[in-house]
N, C-alpha and C. Protein backbone atom coordinates (compact mmCIF):
# COMPACT_ATOMS: atom_id res chain seq x y z
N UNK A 1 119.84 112.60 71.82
CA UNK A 1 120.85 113.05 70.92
C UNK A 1 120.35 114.10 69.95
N UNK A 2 119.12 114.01 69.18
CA UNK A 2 118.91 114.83 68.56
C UNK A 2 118.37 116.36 69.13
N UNK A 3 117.68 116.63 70.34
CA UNK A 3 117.77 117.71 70.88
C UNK A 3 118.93 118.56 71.11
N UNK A 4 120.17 117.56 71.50
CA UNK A 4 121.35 118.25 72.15
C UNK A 4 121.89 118.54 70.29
N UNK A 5 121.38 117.88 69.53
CA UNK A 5 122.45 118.44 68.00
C UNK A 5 121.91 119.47 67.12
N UNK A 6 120.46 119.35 67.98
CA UNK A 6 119.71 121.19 67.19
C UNK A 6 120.47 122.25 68.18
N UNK A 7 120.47 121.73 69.60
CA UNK A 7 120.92 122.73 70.46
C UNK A 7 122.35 123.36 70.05
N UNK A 8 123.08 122.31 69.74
CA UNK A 8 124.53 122.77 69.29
C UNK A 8 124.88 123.25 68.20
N UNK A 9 123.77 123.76 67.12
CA UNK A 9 123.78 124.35 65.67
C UNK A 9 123.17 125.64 66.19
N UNK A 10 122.88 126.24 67.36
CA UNK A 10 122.82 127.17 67.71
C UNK A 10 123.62 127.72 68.64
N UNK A 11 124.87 127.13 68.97
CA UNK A 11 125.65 127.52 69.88
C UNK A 11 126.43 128.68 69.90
N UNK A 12 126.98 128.66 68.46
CA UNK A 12 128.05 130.00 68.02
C UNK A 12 127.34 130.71 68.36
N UNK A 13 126.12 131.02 67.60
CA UNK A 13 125.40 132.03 67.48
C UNK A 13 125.11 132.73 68.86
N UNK A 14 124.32 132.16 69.53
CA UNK A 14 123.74 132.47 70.82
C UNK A 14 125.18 133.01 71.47
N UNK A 15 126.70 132.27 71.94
CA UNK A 15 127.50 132.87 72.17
C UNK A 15 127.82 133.96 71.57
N UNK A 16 128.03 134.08 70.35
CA UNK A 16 128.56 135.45 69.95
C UNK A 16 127.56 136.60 70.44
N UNK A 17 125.68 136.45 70.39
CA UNK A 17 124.95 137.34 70.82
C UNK A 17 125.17 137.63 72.71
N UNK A 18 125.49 136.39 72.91
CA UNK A 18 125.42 137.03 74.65
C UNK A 18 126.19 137.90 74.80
N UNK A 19 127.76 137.50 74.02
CA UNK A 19 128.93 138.28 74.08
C UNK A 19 128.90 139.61 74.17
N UNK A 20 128.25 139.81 72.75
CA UNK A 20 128.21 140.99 72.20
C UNK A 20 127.26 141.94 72.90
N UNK A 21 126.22 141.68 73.19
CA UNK A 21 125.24 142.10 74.48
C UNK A 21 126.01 142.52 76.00
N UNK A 22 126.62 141.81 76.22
CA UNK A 22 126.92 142.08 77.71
C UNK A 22 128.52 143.03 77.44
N UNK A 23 129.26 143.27 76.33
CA UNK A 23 130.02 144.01 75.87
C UNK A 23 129.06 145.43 76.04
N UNK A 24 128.05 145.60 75.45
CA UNK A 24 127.57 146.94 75.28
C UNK A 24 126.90 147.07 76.97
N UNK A 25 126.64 146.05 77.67
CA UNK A 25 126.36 146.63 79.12
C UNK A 25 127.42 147.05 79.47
N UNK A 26 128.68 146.08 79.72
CA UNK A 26 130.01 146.27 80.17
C UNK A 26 130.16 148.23 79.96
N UNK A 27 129.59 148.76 78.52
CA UNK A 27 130.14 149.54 77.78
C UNK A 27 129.38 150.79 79.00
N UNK A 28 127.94 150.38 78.78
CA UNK A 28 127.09 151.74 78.74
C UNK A 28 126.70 151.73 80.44
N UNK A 29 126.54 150.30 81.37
CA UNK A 29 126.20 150.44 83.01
C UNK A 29 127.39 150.70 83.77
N UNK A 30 128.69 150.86 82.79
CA UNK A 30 129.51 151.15 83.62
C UNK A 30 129.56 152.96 83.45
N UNK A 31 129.03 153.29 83.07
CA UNK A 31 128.68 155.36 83.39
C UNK A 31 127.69 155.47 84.18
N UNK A 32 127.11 154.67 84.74
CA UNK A 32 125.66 154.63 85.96
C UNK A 32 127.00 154.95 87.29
N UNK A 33 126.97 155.32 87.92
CA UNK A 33 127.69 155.47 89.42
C UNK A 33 126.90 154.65 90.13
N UNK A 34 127.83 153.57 90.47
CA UNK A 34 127.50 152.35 91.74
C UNK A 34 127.02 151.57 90.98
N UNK A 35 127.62 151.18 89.36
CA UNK A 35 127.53 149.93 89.30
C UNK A 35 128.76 149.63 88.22
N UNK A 36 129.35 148.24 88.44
CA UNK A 36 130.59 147.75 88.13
C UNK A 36 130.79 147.07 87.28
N UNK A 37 130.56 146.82 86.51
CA UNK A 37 130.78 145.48 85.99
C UNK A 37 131.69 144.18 85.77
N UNK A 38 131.48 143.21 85.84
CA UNK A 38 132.66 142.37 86.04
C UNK A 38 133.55 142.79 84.81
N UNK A 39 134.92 142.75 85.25
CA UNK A 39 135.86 142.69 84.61
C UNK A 39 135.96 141.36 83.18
N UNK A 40 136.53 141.60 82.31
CA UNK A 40 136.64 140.51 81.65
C UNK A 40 138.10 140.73 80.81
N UNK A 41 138.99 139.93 81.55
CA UNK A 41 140.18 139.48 80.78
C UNK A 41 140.27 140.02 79.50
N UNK A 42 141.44 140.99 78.91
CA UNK A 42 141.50 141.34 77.97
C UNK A 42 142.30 140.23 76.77
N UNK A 43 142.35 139.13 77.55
CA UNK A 43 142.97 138.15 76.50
C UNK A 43 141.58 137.29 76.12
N UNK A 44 140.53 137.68 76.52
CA UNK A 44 139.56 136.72 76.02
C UNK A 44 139.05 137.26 75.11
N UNK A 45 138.37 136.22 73.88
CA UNK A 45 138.15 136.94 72.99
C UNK A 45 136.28 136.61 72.52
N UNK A 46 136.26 135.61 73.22
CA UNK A 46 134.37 135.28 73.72
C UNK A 46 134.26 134.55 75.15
N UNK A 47 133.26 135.31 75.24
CA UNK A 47 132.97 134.70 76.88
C UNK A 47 131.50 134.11 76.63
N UNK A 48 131.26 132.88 76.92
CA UNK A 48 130.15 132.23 76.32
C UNK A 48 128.78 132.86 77.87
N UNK A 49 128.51 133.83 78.99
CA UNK A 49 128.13 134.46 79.33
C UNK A 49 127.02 133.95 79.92
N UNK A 50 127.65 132.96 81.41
CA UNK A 50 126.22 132.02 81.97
C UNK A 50 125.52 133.46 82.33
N UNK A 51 126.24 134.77 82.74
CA UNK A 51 125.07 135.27 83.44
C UNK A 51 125.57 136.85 83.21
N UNK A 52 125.15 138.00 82.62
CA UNK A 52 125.83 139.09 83.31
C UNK A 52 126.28 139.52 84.81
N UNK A 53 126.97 139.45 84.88
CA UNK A 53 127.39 139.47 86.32
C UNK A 53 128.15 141.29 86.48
N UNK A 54 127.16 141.97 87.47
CA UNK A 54 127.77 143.48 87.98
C UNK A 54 127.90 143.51 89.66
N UNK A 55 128.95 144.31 89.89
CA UNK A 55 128.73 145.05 92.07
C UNK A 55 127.96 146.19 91.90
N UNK A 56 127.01 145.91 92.61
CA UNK A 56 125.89 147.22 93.02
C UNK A 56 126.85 147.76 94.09
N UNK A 57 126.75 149.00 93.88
CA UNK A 57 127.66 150.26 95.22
C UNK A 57 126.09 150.60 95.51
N UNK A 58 125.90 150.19 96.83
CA UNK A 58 124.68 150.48 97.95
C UNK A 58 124.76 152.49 97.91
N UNK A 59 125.69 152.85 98.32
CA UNK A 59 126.00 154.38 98.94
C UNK A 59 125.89 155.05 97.48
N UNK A 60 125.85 154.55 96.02
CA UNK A 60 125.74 155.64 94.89
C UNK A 60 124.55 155.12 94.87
N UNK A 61 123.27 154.21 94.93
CA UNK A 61 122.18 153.97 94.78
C UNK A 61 121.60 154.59 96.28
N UNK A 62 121.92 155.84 96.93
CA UNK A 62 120.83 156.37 98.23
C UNK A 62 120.75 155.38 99.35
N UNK A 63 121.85 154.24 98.99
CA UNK A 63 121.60 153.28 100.02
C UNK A 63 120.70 152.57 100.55
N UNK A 64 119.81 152.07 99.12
CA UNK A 64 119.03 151.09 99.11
C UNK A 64 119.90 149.93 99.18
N UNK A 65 119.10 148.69 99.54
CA UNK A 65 119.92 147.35 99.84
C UNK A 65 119.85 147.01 98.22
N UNK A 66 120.71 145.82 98.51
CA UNK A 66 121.06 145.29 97.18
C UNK A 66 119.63 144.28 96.58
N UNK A 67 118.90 143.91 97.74
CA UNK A 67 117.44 143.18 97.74
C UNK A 67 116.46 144.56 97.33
N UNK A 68 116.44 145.48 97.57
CA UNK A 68 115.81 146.34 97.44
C UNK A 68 115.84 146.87 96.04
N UNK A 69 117.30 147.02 95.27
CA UNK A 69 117.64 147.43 94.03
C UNK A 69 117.02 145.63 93.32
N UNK A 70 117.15 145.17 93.14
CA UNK A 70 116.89 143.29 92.94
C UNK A 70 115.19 143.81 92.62
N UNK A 71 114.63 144.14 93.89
CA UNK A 71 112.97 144.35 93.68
C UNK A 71 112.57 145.15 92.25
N UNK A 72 113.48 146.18 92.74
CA UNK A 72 113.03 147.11 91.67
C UNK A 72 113.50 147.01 90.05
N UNK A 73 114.62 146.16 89.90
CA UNK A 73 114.77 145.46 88.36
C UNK A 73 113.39 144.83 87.98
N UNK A 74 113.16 143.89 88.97
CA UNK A 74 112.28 142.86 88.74
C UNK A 74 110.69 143.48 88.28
N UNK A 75 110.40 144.39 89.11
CA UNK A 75 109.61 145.91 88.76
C UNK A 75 109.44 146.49 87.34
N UNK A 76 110.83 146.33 87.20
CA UNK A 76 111.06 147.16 85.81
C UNK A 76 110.60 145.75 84.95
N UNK A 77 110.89 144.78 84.75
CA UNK A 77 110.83 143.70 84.04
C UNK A 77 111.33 143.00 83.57
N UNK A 78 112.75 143.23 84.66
CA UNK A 78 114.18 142.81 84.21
C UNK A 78 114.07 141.64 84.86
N UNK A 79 115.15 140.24 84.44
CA UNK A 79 114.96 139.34 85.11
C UNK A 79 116.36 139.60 86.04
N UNK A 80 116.45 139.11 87.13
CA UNK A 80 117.65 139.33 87.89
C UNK A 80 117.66 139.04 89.26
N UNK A 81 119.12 138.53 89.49
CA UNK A 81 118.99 137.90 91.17
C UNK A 81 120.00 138.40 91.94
N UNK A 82 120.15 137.86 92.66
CA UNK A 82 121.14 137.84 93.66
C UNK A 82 122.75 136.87 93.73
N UNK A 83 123.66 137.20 94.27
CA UNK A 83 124.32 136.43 93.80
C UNK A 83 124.57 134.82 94.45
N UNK A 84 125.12 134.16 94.62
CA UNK A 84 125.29 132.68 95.25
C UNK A 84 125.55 133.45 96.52
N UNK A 85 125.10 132.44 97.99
CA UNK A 85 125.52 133.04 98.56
C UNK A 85 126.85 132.10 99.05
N UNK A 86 128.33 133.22 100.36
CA UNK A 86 129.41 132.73 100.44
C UNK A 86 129.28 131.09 101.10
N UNK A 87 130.48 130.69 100.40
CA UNK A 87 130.04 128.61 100.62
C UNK A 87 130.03 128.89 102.42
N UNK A 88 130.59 129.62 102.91
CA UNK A 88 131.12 129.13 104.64
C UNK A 88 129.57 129.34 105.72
N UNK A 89 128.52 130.12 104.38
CA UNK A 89 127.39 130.57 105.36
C UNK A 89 126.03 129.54 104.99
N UNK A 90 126.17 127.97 103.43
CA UNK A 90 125.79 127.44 103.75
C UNK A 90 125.32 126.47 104.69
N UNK A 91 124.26 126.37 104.65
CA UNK A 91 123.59 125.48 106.10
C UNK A 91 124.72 124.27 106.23
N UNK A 92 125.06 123.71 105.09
CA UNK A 92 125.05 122.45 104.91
C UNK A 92 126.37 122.48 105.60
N UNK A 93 127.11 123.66 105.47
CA UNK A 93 128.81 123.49 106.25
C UNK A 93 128.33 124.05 107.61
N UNK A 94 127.45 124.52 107.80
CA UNK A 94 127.14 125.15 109.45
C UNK A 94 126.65 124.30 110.44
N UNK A 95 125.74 123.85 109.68
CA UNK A 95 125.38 122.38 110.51
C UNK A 95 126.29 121.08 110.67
N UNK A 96 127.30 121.06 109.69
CA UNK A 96 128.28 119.84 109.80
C UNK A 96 127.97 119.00 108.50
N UNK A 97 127.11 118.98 107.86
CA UNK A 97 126.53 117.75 107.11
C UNK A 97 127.34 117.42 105.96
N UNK A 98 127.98 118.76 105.96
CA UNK A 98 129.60 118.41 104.78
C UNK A 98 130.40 117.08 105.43
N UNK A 99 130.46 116.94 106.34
CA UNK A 99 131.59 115.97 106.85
C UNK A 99 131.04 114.44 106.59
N UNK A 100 129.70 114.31 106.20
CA UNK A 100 129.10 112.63 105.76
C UNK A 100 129.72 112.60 104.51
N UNK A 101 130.39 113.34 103.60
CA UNK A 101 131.17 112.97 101.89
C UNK A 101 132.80 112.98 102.70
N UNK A 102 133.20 113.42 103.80
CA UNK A 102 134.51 113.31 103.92
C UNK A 102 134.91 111.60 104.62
N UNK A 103 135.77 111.20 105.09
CA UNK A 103 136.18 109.93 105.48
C UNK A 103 137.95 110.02 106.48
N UNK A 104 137.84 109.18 107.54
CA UNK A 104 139.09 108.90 107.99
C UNK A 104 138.80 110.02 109.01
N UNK A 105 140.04 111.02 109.77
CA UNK A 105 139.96 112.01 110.40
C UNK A 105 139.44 113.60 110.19
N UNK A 106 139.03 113.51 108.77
CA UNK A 106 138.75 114.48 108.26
C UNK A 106 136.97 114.71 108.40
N UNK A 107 136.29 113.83 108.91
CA UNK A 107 134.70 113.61 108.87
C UNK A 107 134.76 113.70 110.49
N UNK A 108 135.39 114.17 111.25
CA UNK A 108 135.18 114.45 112.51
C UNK A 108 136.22 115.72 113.18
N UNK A 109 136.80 116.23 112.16
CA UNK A 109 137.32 117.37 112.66
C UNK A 109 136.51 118.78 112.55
N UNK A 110 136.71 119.45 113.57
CA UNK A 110 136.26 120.94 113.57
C UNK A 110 136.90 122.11 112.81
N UNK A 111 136.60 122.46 111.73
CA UNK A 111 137.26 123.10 110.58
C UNK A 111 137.16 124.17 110.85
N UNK A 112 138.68 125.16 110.66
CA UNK A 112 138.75 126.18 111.13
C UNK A 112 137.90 127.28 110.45
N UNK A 113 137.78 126.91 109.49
CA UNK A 113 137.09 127.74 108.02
C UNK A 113 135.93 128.57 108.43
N UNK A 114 134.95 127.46 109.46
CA UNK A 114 133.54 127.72 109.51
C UNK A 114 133.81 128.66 111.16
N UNK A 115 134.85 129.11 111.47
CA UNK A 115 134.82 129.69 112.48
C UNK A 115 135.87 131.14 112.12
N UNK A 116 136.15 131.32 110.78
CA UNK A 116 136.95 132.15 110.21
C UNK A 116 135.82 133.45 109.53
N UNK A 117 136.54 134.14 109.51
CA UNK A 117 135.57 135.98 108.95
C UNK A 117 135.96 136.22 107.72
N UNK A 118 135.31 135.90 106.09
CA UNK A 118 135.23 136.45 105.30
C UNK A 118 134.84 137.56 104.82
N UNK A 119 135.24 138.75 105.26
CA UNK A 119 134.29 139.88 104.93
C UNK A 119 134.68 140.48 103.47
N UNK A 120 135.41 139.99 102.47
CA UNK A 120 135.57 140.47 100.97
C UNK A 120 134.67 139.54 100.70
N UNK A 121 134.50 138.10 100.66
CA UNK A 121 133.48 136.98 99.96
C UNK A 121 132.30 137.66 100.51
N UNK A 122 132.15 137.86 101.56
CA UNK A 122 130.26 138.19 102.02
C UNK A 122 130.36 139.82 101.10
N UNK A 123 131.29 140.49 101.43
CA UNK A 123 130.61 141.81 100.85
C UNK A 123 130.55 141.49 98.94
N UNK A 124 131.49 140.15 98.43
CA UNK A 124 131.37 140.41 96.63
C UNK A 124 129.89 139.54 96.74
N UNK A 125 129.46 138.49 97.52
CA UNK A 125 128.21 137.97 97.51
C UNK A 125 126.81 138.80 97.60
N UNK A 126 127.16 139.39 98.74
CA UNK A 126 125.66 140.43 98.90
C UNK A 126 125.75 141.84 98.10
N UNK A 127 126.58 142.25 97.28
CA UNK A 127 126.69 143.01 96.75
C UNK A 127 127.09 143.06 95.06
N UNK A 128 126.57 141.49 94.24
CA UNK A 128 126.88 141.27 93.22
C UNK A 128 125.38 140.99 92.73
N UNK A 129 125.15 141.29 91.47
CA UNK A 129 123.45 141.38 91.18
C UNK A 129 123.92 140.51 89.86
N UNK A 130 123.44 139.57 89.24
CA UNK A 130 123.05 138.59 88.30
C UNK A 130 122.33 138.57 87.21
N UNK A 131 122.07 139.39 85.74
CA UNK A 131 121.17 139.28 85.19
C UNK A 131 121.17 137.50 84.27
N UNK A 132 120.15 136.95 84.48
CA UNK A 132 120.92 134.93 83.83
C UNK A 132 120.31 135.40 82.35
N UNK A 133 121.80 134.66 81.61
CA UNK A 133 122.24 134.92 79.87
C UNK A 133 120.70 134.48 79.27
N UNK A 134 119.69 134.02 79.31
CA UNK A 134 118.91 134.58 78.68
C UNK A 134 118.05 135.32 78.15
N UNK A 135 118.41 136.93 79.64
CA UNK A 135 118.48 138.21 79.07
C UNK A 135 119.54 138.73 77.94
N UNK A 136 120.57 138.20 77.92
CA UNK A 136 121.21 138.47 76.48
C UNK A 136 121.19 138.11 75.58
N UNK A 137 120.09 137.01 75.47
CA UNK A 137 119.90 136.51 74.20
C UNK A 137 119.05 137.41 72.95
N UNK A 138 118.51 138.79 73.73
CA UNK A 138 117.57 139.60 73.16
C UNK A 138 118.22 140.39 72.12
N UNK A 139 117.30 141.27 72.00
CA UNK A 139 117.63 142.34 71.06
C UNK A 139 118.70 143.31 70.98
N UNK A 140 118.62 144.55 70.42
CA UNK A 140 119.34 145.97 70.62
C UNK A 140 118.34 146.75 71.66
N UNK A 141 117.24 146.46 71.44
CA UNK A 141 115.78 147.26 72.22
C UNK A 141 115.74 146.73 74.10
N UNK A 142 115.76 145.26 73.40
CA UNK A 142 116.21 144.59 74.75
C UNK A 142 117.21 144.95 75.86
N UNK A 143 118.35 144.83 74.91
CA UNK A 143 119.28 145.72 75.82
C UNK A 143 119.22 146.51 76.57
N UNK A 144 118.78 147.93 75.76
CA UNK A 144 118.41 149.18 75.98
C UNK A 144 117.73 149.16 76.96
N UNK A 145 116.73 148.34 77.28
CA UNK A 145 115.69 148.36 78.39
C UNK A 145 116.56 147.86 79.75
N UNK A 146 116.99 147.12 79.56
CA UNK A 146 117.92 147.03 80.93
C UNK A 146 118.71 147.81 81.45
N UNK A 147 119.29 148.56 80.40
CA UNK A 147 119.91 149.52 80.86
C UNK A 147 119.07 150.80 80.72
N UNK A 148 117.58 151.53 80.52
CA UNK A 148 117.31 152.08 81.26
C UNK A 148 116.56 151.83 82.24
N UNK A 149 116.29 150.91 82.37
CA UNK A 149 116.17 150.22 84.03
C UNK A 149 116.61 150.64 85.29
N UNK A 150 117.91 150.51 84.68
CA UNK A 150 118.93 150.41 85.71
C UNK A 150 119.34 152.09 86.11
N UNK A 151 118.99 152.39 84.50
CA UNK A 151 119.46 154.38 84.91
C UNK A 151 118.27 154.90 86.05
N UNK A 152 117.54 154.38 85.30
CA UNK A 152 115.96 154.95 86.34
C UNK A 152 115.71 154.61 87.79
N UNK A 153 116.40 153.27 88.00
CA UNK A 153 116.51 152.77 89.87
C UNK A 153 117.53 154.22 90.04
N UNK A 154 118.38 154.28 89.65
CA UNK A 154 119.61 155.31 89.69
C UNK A 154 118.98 156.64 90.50
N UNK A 155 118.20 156.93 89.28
CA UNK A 155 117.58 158.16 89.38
C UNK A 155 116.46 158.20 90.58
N UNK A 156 115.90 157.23 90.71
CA UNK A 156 115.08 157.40 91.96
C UNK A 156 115.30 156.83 92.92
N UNK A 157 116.52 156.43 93.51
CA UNK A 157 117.14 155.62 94.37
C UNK A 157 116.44 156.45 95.75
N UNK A 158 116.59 157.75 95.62
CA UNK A 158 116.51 158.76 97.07
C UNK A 158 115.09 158.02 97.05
N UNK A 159 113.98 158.08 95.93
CA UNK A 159 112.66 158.06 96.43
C UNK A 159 112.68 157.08 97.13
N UNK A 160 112.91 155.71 96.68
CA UNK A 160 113.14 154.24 97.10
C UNK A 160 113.41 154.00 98.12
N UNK A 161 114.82 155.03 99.00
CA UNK A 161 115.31 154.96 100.29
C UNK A 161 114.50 155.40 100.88
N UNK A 162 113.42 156.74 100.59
CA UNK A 162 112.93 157.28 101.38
C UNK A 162 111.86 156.48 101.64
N UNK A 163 111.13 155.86 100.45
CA UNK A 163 109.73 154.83 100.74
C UNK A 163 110.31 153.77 101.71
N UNK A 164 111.50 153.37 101.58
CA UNK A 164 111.93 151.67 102.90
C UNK A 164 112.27 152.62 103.73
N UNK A 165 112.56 153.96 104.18
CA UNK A 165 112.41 154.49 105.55
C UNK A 165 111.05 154.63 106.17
N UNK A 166 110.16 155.10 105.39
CA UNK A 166 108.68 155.42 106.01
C UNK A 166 108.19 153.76 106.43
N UNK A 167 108.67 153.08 105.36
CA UNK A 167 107.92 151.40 105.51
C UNK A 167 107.92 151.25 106.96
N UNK A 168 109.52 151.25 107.04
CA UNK A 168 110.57 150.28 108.22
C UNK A 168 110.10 151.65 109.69
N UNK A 169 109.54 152.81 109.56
CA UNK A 169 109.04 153.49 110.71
C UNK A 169 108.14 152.91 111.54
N UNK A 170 108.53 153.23 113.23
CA UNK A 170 106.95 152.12 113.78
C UNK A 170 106.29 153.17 113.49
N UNK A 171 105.32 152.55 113.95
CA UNK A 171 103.47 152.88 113.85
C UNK A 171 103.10 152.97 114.88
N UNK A 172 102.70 154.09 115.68
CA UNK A 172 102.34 154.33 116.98
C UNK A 172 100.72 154.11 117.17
N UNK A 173 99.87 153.83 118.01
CA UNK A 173 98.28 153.45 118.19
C UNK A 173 98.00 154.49 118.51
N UNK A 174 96.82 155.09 117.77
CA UNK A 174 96.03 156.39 118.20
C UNK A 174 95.49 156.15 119.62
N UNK A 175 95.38 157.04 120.87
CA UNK A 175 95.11 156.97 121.61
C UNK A 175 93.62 157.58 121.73
């Protein structure tokens, strides 16, 4: 009890800073070309901010992968992931093992779902990048650094594509 009642005398606070933090990303990564930021309801008036959440556009970043842009945050010293991936491509529904919590006819039927084509869920999954809210718990400086981070992958995206082209080239044996 007493951990969770120091934790909760810091709650406003920390919300209003994530807020206000991911407002000025919202503000300033959305002038980067090929990156989005999530929308946020204009009737909200705090978003307590599990995670910054943006869509990387692959084709304005030189068409580096979205793992590839991910590397190079992480590079920079940004913390940041990937997004969940879509529920229909966990193991756990591919293999069946969802159906041991179901009961009656429903724990032995073949669900159309897992044989259905999401291609908006796979493309907002593999194409949504994650910074988790305790990058917004930082500074003004803090900020700033993420977002030139993010200008600078921008800016050298061509080099980046061009280094995972030479990588991904075979290698022929000197004869």
């Amino acid at each position: 009890g007493a951990i969770l009642t120091a934790q909760l005398g810091r709650l406003d606070e920390q919300t209003r800073r994530r807020h206000g933090n991911a407002r000025v990303l919202d503000r300033e990564l959305g002038k980067i070309p090929g990156i989005t930021p999530q929308k946020l309801d204009e009737r909200c008036t705090r978003n307590g901010q599990y995670a910054y959440i943006f869509h990387f556009n692959t084709k304005e970043f030189a068409g580096i992968s979205t793992e590839r842009f991910i590397e190079a945050m992480n590079a920079e010293g940004i913390p940041n992931q990937a997004s969940y991936p879509p529920l229909h491509e966990l193991h756990m529904f591919r293999n069946g093992e969802y159906r041991n919590c179901l009961s009656g006819p429903d724990a032995k039927e073949e669900h159309a779902f897992l044989k259905c084509s999401f291609p908006n869920t796979e493309r907002a999954a593999w194409e949504t990048v994650w910074i988790p809210q305790p990058a917004l718990l930082g500074d003004e400086q803090d900020i700033e650094e993420i977002i030139r981070a993010i200008s600078k992958i921008q800016r050298n995206a061509k080099n980046l594509a061009s280094h995972d082209m030479e990588a991904a080239a075979p290698v022929h044996a000197a004869r």
